[in-house]
Protein backbone atom coordinates (compact mmCIF):
# COMPACT_ATOMS: atom_id res chain seq x y z
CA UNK A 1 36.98 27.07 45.75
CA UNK A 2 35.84 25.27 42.48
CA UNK A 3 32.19 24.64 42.22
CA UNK A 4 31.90 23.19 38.80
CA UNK A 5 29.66 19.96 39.46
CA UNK A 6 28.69 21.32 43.00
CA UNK A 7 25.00 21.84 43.83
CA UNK A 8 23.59 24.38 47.25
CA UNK A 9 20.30 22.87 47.86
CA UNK A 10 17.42 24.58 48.94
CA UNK A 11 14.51 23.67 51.41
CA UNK A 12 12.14 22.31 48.51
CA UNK A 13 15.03 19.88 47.13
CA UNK A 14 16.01 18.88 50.91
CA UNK A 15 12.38 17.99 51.44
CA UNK A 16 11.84 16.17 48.17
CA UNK A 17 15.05 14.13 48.30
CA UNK A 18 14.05 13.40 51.93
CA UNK A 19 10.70 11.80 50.73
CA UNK A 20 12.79 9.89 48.30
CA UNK A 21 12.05 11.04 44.77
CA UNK A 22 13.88 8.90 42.40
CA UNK A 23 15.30 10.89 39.88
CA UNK A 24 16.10 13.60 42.94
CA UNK A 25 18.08 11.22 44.04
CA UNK A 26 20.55 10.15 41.15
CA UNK A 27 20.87 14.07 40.05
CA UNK A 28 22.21 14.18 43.48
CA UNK A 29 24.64 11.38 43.32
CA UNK A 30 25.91 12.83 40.08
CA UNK A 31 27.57 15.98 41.64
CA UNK A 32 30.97 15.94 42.85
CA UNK A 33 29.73 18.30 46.06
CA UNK A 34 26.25 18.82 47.49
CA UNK A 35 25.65 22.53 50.15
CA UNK A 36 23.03 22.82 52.21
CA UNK A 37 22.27 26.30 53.71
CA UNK A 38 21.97 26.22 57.65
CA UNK A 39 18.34 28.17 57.45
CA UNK A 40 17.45 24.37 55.45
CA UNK A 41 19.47 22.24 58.27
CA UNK A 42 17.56 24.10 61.00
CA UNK A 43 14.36 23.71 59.09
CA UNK A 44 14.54 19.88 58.86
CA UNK A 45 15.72 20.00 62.51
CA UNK A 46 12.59 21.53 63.53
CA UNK A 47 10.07 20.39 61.00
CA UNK A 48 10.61 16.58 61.97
C-alpha cells in the first residue's frame, strides 16, 4: 500500500474536524487518503 499523502487520524483530530476548525479542515482535503482507527469510530459512535 502507498501512504505518501495519506493521513490515520486520531480521536483529538476526529473531534476537532467534527467541530469544524477551519484550517483542520483544508489540511484534510489536501491528502490523497484519510484512516480513521475503529477505537475513534466507536468513540464518536458513543460520545454523540
Amino acid at each position: 500500500m502507498n501512504t505518501a499523502g495519506s493521513v490515520l487520524l486520531d480521536t483529538n483530530v476526529v473531534v476537532a474536524h467534527l467541530r469544524n476548525d477551519p484550517d483542520l479542515t483544508a489540511r484534510l482535503r489536501a491528502t490523497s487518503a484519510t484512516y480513521v482507527p475503529w477505537v475513534v469510530l466507536a468513540f464518536k459512535t458513543l460520545a454523540w
